[in-house]
C-alpha atoms as a PDB file:
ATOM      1  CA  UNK A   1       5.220 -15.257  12.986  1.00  0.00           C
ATOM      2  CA  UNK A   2       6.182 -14.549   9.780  1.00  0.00           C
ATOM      3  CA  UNK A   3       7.785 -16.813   7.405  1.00  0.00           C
ATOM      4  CA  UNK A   4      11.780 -16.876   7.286  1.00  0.00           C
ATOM      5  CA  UNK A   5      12.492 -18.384   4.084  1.00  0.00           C
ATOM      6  CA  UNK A   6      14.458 -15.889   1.991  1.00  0.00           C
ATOM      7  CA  UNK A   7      15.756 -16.235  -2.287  1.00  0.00           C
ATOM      8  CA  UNK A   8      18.622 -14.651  -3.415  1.00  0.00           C
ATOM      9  CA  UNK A   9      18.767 -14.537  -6.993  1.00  0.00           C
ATOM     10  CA  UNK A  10      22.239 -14.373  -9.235  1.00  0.00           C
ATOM     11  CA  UNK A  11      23.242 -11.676 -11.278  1.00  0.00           C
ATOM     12  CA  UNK A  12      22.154 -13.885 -14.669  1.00  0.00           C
ATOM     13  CA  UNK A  13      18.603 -15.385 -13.277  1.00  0.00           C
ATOM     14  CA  UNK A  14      18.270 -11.298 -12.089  1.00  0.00           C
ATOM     15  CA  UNK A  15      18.569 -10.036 -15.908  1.00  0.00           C
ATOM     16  CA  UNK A  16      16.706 -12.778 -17.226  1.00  0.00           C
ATOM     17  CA  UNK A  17      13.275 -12.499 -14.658  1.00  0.00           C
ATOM     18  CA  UNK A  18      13.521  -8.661 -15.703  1.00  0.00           C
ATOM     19  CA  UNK A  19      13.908  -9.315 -19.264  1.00  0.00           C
ATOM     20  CA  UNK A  20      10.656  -7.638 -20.866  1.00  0.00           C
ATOM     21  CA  UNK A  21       9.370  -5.980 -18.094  1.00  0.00           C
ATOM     22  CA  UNK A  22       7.130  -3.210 -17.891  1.00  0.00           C
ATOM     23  CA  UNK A  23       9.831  -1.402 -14.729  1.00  0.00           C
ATOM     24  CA  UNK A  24      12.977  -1.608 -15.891  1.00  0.00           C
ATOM     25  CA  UNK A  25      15.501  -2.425 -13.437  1.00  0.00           C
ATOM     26  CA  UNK A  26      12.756  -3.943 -11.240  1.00  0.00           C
ATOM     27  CA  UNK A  27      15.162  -6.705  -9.903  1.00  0.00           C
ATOM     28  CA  UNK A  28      18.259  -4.915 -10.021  1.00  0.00           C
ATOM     29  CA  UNK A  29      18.854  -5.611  -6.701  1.00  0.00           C
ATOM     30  CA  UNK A  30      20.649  -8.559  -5.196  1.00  0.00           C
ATOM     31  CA  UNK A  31      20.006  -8.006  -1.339  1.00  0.00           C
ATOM     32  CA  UNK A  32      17.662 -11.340  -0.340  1.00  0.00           C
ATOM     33  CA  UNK A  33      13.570 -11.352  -1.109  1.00  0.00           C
ATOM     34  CA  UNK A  34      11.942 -12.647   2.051  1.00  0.00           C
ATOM     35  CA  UNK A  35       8.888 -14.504   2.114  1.00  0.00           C
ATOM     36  CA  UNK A  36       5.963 -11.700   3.366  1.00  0.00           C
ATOM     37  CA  UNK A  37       3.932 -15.013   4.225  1.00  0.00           C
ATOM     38  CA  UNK A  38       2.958 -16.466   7.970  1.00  0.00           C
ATOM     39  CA  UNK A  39       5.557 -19.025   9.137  1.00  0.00           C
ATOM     40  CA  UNK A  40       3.967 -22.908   7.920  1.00  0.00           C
ATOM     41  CA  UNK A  41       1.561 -21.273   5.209  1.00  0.00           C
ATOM     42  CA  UNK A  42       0.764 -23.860   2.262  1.00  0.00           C
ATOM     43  CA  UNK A  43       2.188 -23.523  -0.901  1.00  0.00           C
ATOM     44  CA  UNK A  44       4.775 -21.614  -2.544  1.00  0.00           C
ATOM     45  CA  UNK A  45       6.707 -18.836  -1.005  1.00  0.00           C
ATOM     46  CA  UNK A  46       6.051 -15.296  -2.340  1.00  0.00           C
ATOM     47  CA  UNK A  47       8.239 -11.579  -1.716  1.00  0.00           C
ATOM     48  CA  UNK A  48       6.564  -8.183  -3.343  1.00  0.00           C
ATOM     49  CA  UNK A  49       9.603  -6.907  -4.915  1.00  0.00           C
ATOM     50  CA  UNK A  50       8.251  -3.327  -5.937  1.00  0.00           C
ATOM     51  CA  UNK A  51       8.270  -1.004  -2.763  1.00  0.00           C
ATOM     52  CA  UNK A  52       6.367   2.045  -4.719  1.00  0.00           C
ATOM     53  CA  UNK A  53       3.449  -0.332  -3.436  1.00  0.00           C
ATOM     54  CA  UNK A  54       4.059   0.233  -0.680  1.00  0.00           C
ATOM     55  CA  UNK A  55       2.475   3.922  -0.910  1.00  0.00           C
ATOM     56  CA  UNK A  56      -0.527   2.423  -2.673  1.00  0.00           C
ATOM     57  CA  UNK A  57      -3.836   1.701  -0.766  1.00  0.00           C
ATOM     58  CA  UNK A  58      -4.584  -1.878  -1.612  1.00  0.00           C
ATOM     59  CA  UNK A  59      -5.992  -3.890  -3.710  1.00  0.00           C
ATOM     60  CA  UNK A  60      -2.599  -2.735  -6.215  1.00  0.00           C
ATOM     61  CA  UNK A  61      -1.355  -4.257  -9.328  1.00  0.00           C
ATOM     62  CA  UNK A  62       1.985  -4.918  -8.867  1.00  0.00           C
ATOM     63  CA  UNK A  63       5.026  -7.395  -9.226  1.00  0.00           C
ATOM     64  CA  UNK A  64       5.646 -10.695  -6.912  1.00  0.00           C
ATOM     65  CA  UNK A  65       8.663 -13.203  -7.046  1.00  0.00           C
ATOM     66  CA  UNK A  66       7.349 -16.453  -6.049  1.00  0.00           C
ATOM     67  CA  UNK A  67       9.232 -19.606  -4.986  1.00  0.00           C
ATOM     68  CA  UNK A  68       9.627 -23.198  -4.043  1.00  0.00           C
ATOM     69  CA  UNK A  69      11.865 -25.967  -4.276  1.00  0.00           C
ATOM     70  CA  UNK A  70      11.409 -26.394  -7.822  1.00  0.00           C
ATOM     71  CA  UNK A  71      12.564 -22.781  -9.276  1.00  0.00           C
ATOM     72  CA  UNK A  72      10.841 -19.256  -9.462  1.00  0.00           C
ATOM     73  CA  UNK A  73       9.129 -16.308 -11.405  1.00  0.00           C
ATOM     74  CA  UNK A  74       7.785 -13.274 -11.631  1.00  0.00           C
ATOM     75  CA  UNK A  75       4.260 -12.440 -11.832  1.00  0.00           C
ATOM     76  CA  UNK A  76       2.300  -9.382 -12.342  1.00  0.00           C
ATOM     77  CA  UNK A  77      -0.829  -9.675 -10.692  1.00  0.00           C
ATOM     78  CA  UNK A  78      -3.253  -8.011  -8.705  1.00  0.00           C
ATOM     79  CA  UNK A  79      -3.166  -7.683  -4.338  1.00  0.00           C
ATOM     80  CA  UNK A  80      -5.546  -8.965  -1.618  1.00  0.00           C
ATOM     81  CA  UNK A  81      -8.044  -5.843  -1.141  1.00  0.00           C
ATOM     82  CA  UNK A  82      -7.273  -5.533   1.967  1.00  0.00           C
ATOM     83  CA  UNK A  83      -3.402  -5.561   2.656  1.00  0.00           C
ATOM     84  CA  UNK A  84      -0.009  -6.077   0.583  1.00  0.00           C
ATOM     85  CA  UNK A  85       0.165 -10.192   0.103  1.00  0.00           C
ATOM     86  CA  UNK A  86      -1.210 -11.841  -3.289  1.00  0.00           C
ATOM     87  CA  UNK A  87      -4.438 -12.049  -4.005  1.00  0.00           C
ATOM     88  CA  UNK A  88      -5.855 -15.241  -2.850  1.00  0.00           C
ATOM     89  CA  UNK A  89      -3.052 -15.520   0.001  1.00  0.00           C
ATOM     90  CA  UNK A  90      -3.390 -18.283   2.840  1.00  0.00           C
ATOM     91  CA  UNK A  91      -6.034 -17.615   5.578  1.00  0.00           C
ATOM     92  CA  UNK A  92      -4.600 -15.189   8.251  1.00  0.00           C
ATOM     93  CA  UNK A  93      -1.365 -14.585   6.552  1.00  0.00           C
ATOM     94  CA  UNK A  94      -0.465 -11.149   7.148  1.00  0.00           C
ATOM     95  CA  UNK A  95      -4.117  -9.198   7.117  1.00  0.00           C
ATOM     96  CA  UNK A  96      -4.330  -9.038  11.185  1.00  0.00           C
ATOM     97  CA  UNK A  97      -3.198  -5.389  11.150  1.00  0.00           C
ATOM     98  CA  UNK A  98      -6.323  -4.855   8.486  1.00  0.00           C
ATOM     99  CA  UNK A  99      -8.770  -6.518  10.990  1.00  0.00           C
ATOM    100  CA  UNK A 100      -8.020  -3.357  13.429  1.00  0.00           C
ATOM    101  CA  UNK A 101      -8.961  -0.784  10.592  1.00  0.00           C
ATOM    102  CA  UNK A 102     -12.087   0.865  10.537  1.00  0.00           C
ATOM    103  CA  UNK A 103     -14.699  -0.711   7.408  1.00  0.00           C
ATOM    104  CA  UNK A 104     -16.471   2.673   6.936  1.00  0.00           C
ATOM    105  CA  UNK A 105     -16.290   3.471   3.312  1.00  0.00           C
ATOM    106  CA  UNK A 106     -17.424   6.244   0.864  1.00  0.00           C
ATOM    107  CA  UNK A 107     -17.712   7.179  -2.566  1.00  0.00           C
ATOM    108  CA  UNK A 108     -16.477  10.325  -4.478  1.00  0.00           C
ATOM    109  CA  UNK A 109     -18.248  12.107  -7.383  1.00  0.00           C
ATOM    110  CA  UNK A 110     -16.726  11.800 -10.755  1.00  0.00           C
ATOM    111  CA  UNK A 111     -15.595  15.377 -10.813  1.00  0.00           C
ATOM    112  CA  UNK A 112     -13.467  15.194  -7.798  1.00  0.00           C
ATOM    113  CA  UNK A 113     -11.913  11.911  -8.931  1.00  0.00           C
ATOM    114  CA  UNK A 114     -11.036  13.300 -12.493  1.00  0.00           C
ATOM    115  CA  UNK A 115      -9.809  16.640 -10.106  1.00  0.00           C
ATOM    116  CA  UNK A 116      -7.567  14.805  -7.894  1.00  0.00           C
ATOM    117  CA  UNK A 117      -5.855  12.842 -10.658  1.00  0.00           C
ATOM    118  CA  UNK A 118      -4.807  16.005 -12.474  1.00  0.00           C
ATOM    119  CA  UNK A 119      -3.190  17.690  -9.429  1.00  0.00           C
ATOM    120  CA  UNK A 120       0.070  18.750 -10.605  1.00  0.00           C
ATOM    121  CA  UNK A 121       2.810  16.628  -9.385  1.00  0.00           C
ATOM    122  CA  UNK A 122      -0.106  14.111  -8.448  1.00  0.00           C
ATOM    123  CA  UNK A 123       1.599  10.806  -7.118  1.00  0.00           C
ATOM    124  CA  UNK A 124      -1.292   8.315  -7.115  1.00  0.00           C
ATOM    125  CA  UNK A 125      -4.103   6.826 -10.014  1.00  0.00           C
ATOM    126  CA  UNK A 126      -6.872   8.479  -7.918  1.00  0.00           C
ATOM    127  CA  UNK A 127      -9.573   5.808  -6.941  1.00  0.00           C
ATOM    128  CA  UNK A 128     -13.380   6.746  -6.583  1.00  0.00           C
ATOM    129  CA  UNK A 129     -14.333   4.342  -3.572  1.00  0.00           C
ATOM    130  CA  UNK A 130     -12.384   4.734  -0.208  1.00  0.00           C
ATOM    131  CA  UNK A 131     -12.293   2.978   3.006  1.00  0.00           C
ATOM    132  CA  UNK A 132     -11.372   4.715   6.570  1.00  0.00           C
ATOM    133  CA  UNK A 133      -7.706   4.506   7.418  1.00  0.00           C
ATOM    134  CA  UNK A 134      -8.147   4.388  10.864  1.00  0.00           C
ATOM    135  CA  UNK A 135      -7.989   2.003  13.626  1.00  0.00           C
ATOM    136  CA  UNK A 136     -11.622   0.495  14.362  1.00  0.00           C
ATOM    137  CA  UNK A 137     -13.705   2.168  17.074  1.00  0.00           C
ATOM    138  CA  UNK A 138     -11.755   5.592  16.854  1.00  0.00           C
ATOM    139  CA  UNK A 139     -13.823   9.115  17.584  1.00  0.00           C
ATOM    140  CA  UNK A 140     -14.551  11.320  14.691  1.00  0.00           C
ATOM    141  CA  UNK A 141     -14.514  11.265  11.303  1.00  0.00           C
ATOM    142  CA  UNK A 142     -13.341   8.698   8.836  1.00  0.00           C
ATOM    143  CA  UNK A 143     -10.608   9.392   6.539  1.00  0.00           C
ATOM    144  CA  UNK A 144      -9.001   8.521   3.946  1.00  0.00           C
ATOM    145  CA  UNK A 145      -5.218   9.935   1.748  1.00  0.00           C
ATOM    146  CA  UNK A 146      -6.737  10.457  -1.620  1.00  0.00           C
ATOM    147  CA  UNK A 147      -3.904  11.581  -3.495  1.00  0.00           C
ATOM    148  CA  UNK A 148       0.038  13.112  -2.934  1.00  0.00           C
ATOM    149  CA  UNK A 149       1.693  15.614  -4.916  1.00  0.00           C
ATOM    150  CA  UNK A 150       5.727  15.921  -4.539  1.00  0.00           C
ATOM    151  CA  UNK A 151       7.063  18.468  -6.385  1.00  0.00           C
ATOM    152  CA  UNK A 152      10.426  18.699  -7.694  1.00  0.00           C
ATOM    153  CA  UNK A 153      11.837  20.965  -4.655  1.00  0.00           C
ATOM    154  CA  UNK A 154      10.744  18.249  -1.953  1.00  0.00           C
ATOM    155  CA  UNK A 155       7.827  19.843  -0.739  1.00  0.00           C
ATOM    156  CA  UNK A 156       4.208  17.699  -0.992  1.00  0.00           C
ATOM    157  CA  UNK A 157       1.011  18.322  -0.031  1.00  0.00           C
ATOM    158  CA  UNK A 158      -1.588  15.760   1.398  1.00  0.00           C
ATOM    159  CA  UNK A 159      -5.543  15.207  -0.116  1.00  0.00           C
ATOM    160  CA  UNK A 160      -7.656  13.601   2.135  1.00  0.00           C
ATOM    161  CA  UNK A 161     -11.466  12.557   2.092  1.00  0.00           C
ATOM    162  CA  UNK A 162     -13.023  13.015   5.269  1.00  0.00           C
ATOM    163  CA  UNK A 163     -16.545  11.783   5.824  1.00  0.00           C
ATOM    164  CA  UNK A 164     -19.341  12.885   7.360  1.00  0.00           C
ATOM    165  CA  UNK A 165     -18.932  16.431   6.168  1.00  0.00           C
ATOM    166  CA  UNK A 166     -19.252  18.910   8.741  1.00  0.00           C
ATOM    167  CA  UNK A 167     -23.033  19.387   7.636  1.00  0.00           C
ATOM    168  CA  UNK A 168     -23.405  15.528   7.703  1.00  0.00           C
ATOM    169  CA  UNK A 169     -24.402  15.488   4.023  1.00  0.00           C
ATOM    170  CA  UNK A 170     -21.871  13.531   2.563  1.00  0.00           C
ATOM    171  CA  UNK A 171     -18.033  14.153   2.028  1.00  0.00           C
ATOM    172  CA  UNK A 172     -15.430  16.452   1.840  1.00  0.00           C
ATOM    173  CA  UNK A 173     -11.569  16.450   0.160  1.00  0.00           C
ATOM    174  CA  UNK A 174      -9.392  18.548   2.505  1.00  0.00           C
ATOM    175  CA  UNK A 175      -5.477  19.483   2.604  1.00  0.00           C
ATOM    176  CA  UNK A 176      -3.754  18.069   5.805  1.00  0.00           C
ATOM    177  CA  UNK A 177      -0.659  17.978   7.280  1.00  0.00           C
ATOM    178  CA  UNK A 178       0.582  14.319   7.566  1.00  0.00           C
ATOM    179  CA  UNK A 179       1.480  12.928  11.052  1.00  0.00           C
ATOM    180  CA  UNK A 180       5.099  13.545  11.662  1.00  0.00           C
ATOM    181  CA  UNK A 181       5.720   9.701  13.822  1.00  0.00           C
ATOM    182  CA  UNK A 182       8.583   7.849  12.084  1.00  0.00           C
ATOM    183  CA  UNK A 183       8.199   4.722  14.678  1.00  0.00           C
ATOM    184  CA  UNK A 184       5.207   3.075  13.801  1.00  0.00           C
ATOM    185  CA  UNK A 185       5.432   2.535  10.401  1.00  0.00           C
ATOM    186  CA  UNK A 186       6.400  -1.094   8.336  1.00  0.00           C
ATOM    187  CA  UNK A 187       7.117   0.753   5.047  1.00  0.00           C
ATOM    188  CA  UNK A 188      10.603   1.655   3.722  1.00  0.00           C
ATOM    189  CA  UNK A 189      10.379   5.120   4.328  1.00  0.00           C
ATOM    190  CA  UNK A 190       9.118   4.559   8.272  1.00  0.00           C
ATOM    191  CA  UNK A 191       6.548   6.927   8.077  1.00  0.00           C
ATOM    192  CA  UNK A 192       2.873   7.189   9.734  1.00  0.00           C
ATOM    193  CA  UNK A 193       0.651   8.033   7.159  1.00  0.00           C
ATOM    194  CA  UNK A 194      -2.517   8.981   8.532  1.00  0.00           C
ATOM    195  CA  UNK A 195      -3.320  13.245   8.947  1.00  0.00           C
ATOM    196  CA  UNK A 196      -1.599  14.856  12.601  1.00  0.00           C
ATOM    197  CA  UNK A 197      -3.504  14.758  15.519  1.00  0.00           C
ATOM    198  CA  UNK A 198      -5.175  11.276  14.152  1.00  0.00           C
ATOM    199  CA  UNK A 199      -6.899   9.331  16.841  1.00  0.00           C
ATOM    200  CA  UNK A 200      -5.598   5.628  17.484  1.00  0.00           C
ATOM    201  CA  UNK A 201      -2.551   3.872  16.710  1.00  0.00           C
ATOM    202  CA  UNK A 202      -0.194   5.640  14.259  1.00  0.00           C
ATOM    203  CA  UNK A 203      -0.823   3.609  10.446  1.00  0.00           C
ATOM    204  CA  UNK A 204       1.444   0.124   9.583  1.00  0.00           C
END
């Protein structure tokens, strides 16, 4: 269960946590932050309050507002590396779904890093080491989204690694349609975001 404590922060404590900040308008808005901890956790309550990480694969470097009895602040830090809570978070907070993911990982070449991070319209810093997306025990091969382009006229297009290659000597980066499920999803914009015809349980 998670926790149900909740901060709403004034107008004037709003302009003055955002005050000097590297996003600006981070806080801009008023609606309640709502702790992303599990109900009784120890210490201080904590709310990620920017949703483009969201569309990051974690560990991200991002912004938290963190709270108790005695006041609040913002911090810029660094997630857990394996789902969207703090670094360091309480034991069995909120990385349950991550115990269902596959662990099988692999490692892209230098050149296809540098290559993915140029992609026009390229949404995402792209990362050299990549763990399998999908649910643990599925058939086939692992994958992983290695980098999104949107372009200006709303189209995108979808990079994946997909490992073993065909051959069974490694890798491969491959354009794939995304799954189209809007259901499954815990993310603002309610989408899946695993390839179509993924096996397993659409992606948190």
């Amino acid at each position: 269960m998670t926790c149900l404590a909740s901060l709403t922060l004034s107008l004037q404590e709003l302009l003055v946590l955002d005050a000097g900040r590297d996003i600006p308008g981070l806080l801009e808005d008023d609606s309640p932050h709502r702790c992303a901890l599990r109900g009784s956790h120890s210490g201080r309550h904590v709310a990620l309050v920017d949703p483009l990480a969201w569309d990051e694969e974690p560990p991200v470097l991002t912004h938290w507002l963190w709270w108790d009895a005695t006041g609040h602040c913002l911090t810029h830090s660094s997630s857990c590396s394996d789902c969207h809570l703090p670094e360091g978070h309480p034991e069995g907070s909120d990385c349950t779904q991550d115990s269902r993911r596959c662990t099988a990982t692999t490692t892209v070449t230098d050149t296809d890093r540098a290559m993915l991070e140029d992609l026009d319209d390229a949404v995402h810093q792209a990362e050299t080491d990549h763990r399998c997306q999908y649910q643990a025990g599925h058939e086939g091969p692992h994958v992983c989204l290695a980098q999104s382009q949107d372009r200006p006229d709303g189209t995108s297009t979808a990079w994946w690694v997909t490992w073993p290659s065909p051959d069974d000597t490694g890798y491969r980066l491959a354009v794939l349609p995304e799954c189209p499920a809007t259901a499954a999803r815990l993310n603002d914009d309610g989408l899946c975001l695993n390839p179509a015809g993924h096996p397993g349980d659409h992606r948190w």
